[in-house]
C-alpha atoms as a PDB file:
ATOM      1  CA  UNK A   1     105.689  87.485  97.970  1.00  0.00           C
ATOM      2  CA  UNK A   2     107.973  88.833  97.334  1.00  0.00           C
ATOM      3  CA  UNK A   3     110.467  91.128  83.982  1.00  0.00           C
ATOM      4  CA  UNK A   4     111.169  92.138  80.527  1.00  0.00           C
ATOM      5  CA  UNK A   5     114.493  92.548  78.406  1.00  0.00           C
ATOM      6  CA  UNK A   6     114.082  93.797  75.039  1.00  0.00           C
ATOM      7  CA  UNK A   7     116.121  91.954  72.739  1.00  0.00           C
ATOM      8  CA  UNK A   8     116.838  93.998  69.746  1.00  0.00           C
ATOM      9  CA  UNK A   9     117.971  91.555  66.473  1.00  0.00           C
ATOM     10  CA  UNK A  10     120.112  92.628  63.433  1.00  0.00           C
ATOM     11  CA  UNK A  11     119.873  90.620  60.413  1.00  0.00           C
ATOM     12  CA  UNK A  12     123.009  91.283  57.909  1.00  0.00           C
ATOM     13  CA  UNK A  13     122.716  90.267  55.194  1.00  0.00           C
ATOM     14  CA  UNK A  14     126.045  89.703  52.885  1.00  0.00           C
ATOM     15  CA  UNK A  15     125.978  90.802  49.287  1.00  0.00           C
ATOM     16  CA  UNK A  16     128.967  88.665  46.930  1.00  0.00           C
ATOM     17  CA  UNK A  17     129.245  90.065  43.560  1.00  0.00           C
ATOM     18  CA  UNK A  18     130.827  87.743  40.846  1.00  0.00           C
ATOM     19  CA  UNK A  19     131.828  88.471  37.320  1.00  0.00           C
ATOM     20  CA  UNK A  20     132.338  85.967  34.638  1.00  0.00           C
ATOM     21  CA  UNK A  21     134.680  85.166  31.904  1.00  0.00           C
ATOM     22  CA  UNK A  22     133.445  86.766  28.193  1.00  0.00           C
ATOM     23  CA  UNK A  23     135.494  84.617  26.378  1.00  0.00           C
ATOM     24  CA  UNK A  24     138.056  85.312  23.463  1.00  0.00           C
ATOM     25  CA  UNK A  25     138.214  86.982  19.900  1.00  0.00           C
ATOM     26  CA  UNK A  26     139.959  85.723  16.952  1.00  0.00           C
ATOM     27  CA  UNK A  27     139.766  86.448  13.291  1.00  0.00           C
ATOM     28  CA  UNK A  28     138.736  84.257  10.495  1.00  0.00           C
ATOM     29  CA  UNK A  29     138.947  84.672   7.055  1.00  0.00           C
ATOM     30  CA  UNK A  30     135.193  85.973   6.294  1.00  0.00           C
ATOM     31  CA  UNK A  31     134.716  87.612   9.635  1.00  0.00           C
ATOM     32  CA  UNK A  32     135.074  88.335  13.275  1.00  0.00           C
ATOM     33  CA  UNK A  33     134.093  85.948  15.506  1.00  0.00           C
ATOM     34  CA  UNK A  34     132.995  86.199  19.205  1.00  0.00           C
ATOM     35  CA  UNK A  35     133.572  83.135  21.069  1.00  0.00           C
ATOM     36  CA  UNK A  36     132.022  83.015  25.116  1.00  0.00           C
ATOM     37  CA  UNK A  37     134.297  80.088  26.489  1.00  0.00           C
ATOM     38  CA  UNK A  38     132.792  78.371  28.947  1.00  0.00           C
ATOM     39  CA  UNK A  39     130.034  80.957  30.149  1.00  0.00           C
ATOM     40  CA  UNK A  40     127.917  78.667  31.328  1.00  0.00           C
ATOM     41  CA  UNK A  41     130.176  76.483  33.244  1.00  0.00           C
ATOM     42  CA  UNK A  42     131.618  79.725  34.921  1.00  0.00           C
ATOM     43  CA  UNK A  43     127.669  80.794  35.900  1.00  0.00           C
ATOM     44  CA  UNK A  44     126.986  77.723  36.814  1.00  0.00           C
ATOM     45  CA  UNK A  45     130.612  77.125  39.559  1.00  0.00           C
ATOM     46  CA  UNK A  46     129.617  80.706  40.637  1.00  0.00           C
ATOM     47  CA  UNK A  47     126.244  79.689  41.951  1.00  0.00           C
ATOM     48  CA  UNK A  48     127.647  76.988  43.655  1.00  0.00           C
ATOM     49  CA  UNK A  49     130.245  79.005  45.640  1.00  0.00           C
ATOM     50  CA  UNK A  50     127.900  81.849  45.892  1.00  0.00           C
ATOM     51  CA  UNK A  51     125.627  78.951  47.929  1.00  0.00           C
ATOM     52  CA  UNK A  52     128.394  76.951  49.827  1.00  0.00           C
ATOM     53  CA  UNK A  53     129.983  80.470  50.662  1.00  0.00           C
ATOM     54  CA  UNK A  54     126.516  81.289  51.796  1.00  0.00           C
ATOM     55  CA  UNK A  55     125.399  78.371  53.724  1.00  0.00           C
ATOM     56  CA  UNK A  56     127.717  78.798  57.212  1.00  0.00           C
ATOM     57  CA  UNK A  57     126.195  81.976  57.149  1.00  0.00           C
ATOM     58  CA  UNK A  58     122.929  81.071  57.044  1.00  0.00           C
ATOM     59  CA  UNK A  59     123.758  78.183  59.240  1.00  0.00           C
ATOM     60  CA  UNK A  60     125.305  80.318  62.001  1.00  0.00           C
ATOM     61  CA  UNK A  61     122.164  83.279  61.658  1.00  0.00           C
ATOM     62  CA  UNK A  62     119.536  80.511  62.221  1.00  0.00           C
ATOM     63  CA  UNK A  63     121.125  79.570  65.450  1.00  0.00           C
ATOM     64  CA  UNK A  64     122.120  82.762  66.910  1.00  0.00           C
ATOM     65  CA  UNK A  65     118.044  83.388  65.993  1.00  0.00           C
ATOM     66  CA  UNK A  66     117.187  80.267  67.817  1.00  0.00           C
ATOM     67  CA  UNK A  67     119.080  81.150  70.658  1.00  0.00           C
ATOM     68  CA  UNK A  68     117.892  84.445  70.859  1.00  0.00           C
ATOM     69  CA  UNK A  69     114.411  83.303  70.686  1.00  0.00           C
ATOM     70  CA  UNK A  70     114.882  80.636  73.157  1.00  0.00           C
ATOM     71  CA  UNK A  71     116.016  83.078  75.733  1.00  0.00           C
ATOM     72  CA  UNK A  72     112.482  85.002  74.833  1.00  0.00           C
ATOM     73  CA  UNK A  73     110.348  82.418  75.154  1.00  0.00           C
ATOM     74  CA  UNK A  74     111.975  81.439  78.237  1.00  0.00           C
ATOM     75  CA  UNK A  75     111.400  85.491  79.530  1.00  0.00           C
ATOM     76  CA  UNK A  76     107.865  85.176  78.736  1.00  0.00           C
ATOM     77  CA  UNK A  77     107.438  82.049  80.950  1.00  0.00           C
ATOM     78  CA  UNK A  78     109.020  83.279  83.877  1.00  0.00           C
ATOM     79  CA  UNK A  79     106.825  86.666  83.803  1.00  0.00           C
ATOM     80  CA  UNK A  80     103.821  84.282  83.274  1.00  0.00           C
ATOM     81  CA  UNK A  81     104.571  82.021  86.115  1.00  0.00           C
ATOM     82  CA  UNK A  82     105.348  84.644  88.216  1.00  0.00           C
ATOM     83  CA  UNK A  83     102.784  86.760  87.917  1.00  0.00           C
ATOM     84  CA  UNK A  84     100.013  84.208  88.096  1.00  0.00           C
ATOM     85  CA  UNK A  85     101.731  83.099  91.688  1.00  0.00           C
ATOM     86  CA  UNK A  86     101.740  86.392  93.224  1.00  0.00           C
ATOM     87  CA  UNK A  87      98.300  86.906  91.684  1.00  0.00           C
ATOM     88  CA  UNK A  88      96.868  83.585  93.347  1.00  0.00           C
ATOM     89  CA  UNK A  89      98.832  84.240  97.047  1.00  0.00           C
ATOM     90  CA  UNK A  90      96.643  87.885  96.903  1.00  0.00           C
ATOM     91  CA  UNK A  91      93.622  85.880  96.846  1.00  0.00           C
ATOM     92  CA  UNK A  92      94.292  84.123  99.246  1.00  0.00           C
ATOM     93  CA  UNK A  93      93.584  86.444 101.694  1.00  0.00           C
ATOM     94  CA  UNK A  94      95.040  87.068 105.106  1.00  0.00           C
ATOM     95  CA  UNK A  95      97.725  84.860 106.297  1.00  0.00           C
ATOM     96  CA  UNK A  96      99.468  84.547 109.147  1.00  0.00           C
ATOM     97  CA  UNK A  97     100.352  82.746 112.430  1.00  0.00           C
ATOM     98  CA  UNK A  98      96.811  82.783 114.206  1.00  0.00           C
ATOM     99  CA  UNK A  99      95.164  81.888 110.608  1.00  0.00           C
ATOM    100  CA  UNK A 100      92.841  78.405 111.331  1.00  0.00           C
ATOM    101  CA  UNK A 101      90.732  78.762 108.432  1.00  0.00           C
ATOM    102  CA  UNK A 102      90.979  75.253 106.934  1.00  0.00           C
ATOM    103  CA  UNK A 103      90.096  76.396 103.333  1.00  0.00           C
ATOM    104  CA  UNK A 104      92.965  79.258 103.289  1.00  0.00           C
ATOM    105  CA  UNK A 105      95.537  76.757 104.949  1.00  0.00           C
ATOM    106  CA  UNK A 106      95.162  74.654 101.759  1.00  0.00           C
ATOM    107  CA  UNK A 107      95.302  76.387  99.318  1.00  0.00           C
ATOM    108  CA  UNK A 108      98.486  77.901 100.631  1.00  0.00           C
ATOM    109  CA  UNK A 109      99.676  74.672 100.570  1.00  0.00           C
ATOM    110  CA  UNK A 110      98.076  73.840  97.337  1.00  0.00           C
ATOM    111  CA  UNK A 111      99.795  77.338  95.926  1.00  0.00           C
ATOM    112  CA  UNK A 112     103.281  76.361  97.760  1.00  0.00           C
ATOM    113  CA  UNK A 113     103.756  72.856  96.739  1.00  0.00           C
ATOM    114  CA  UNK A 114     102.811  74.192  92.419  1.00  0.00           C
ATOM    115  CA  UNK A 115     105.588  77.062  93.330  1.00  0.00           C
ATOM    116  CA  UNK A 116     108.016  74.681  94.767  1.00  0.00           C
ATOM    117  CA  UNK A 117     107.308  72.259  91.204  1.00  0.00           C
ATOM    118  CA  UNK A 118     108.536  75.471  89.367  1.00  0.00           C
ATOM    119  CA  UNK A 119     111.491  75.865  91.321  1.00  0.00           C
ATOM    120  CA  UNK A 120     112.409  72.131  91.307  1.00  0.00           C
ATOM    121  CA  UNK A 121     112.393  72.422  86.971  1.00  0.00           C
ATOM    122  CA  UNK A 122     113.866  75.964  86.346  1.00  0.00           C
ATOM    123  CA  UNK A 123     110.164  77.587  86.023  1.00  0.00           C
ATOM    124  CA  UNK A 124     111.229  80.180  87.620  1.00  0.00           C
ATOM    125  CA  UNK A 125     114.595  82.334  88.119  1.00  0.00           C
ATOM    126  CA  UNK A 126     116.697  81.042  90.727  1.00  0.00           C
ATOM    127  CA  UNK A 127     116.738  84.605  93.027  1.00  0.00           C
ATOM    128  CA  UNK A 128     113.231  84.715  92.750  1.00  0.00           C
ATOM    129  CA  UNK A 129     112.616  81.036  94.027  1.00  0.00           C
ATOM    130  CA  UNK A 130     114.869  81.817  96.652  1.00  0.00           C
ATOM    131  CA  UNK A 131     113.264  85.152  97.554  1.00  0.00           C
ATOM    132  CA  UNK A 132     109.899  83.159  97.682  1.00  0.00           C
ATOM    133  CA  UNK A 133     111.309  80.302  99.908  1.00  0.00           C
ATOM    134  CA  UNK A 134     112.048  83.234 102.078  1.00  0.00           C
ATOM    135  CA  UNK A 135     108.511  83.863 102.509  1.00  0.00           C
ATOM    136  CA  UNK A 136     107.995  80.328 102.828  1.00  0.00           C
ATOM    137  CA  UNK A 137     109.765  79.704 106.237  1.00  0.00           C
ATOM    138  CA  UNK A 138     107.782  82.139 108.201  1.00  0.00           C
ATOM    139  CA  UNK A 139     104.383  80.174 107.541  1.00  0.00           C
ATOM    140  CA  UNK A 140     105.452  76.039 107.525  1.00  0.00           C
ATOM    141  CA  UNK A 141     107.129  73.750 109.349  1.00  0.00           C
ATOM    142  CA  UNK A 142     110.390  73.105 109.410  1.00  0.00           C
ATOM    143  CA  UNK A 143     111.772  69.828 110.665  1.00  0.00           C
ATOM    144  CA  UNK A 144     114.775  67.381 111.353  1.00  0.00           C
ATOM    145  CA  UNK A 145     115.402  63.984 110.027  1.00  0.00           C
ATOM    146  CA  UNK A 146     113.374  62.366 113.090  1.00  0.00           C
ATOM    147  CA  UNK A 147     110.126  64.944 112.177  1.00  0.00           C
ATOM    148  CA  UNK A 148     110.868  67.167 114.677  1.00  0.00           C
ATOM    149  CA  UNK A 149     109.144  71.012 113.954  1.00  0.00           C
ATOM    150  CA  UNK A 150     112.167  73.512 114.777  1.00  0.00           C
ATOM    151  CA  UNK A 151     110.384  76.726 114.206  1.00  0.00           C
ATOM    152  CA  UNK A 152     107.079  75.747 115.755  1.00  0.00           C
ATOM    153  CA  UNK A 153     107.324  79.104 117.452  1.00  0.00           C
ATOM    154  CA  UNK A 154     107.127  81.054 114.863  1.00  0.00           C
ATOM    155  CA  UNK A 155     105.231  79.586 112.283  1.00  0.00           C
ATOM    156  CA  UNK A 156     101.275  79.296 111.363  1.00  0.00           C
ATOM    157  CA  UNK A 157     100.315  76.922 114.789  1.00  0.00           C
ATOM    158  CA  UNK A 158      97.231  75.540 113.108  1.00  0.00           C
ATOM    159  CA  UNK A 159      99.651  74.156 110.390  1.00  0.00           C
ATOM    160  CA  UNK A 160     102.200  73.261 113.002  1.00  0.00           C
ATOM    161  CA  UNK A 161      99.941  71.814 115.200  1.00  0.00           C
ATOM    162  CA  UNK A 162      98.595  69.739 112.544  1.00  0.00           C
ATOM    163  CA  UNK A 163     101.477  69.322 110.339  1.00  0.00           C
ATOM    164  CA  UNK A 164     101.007  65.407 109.387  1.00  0.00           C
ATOM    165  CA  UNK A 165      97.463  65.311 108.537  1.00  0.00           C
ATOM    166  CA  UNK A 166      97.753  68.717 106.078  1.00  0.00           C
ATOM    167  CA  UNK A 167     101.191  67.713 104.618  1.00  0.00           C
ATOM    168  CA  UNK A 168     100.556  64.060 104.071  1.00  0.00           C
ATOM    169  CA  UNK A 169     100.255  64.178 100.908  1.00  0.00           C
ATOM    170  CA  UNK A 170     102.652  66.564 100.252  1.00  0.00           C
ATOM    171  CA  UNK A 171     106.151  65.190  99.958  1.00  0.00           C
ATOM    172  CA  UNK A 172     107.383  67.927  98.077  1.00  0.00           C
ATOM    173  CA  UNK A 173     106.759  70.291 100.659  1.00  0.00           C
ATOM    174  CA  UNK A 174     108.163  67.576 103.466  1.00  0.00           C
ATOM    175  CA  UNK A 175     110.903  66.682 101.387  1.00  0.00           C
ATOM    176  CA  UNK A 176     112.467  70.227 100.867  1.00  0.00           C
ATOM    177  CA  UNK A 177     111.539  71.210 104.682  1.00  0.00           C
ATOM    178  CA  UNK A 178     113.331  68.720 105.969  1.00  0.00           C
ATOM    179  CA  UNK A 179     116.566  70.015 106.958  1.00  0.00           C
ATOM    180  CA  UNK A 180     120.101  68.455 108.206  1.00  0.00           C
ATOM    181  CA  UNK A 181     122.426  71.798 109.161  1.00  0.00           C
ATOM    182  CA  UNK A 182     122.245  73.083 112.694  1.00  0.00           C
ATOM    183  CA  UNK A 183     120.439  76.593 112.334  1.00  0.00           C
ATOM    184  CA  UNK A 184     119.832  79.233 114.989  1.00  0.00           C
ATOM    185  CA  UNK A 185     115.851  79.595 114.566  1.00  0.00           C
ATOM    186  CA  UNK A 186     115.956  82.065 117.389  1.00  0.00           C
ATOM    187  CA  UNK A 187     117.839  84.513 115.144  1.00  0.00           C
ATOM    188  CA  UNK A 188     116.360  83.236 111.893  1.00  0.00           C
ATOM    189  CA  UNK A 189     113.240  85.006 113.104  1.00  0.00           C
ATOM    190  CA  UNK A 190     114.422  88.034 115.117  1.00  0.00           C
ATOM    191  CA  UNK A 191     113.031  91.383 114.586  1.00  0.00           C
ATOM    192  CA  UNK A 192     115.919  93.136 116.324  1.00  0.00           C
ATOM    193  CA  UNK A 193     117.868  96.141 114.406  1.00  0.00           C
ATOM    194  CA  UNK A 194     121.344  94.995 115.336  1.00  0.00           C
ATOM    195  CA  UNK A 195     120.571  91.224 114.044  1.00  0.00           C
ATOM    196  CA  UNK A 196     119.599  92.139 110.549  1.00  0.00           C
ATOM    197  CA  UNK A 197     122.661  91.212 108.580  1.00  0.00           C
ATOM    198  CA  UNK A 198     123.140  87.656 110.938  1.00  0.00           C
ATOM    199  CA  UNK A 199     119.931  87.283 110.373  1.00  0.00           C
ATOM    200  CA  UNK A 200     119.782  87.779 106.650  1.00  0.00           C
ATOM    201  CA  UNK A 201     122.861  84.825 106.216  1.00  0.00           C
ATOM    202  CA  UNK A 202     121.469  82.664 108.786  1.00  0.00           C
ATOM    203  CA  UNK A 203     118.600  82.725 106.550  1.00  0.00           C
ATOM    204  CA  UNK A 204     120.451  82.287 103.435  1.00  0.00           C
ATOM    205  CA  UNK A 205     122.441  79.391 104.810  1.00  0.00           C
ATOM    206  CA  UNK A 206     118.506  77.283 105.331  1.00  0.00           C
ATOM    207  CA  UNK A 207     116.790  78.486 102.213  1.00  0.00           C
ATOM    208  CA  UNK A 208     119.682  77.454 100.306  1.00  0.00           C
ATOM    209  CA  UNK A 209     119.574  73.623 101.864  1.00  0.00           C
ATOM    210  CA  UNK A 210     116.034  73.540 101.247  1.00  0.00           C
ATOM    211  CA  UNK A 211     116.279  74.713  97.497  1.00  0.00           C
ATOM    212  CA  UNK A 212     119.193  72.207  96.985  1.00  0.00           C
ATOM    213  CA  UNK A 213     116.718  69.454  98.513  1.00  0.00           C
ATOM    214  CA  UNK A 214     113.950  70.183  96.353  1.00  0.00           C
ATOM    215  CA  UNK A 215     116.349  70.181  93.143  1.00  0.00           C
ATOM    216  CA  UNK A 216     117.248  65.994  94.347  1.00  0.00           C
ATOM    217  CA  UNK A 217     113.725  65.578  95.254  1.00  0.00           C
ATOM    218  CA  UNK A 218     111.757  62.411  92.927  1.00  0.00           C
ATOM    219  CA  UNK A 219     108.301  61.471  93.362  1.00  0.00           C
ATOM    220  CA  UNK A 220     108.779  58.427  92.541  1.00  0.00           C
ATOM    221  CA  UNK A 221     111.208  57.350  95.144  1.00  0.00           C
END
């Protein structure tokens, strides 16, 4: 089988200085007198505008925040669910097409059907799922609409030889396997030099149907 920005975050903060009216002077007989006109009023509208002038800011600096967190907390689930994927497949042991060890065999399934849950809700990044379906096709069972394995060849032939007892109760896994397109399996598994890039799009072209059938896939249907 096949994470981490740092996100740095500037808070500005907006300083708004006001001044006041001090009033008026006028003379009276006896003495001078200092009259403040309307101090208090003029405090009082200049709090208000220093607060309404203040709010969109505020408003706007919470959600760029939230955003930025969101984005995150959604970085720290993807490392987490990766890494405790790749950390279960190593335990797993050794896996490949002469494997008949019931107890591995299962929990690869077990471990493939959870990863394919995380790629159905976004659990995971997109590349990554598809990098990991990748992987996928060279140990299960591929079939048509009638059931029909089409890369019995070249998958695990315990699993393929026993493909409806281990995956029936697994409709995830038959559900996204279960392909329509006409694919050339022959060079979907070829180890040949001069088929690399054919085989890298032929590829492409059958891990993207699958991933777009496990993103329609409902378990309650």
């Amino acid at each position: 089988m096949h994470l981490a920005d740092s996100t740095n975050i500037k808070v500005v903060t907006f300083n708004k200085r006001c001044s006041g009216l001090t009033g008026s002077c006028f003379e009276s007989p006896n003495d001078t007198i200092h009259v403040t006109v309307g101090s208090k009023r003029s405090k009082n509208m200049d709090t208000i505008d220093i607060i309404n002038l203040g709010l969109p800011t505020i408003t706007a600096s919470a959600l760029v925040f939230a955003s930025i967190q969101i984005k995150i907390n959604r970085k720290q689930l993807f490392q987490s669910t990766i890494t405790k994927c790749v950390s279960d497949f190593r335990d797993l042991g050794e896996l490949n097409k002469e494997t008949k060890e019931t107890k591995i065999i299962t929990k690869y399934i077990d471990l493939t059907n959870e990863e394919l849950f995380y790629f159905q809700h976004n659990y995971i990044p997109k590349d990554v799922a598809k990098e990991w379906i990748d992987g996928m096709i060279d140990y299960l069972p591929i079939t048509c609409q009638s059931g029909t394995i089409l890369n019995a060849d070249y998958i695990i032939r315990f699993l393929s030889d026993n493909r409806e007892t281990i995956l029936q109760n697994y409709p995830r896994i038959q559900n996204a396997f279960e392909v329509k397109g006409k694919y050339d399996f022959e060079l979907i598994y070829s180890n040949k030099s001069a088929e690399r890039l054919p085989r890298v799009n032929e590829r492409k072209k059958i891990i993207n149907e699958i991933l777009k059938n496990l993103r329609t896939f409902d378990w309650f249907d």
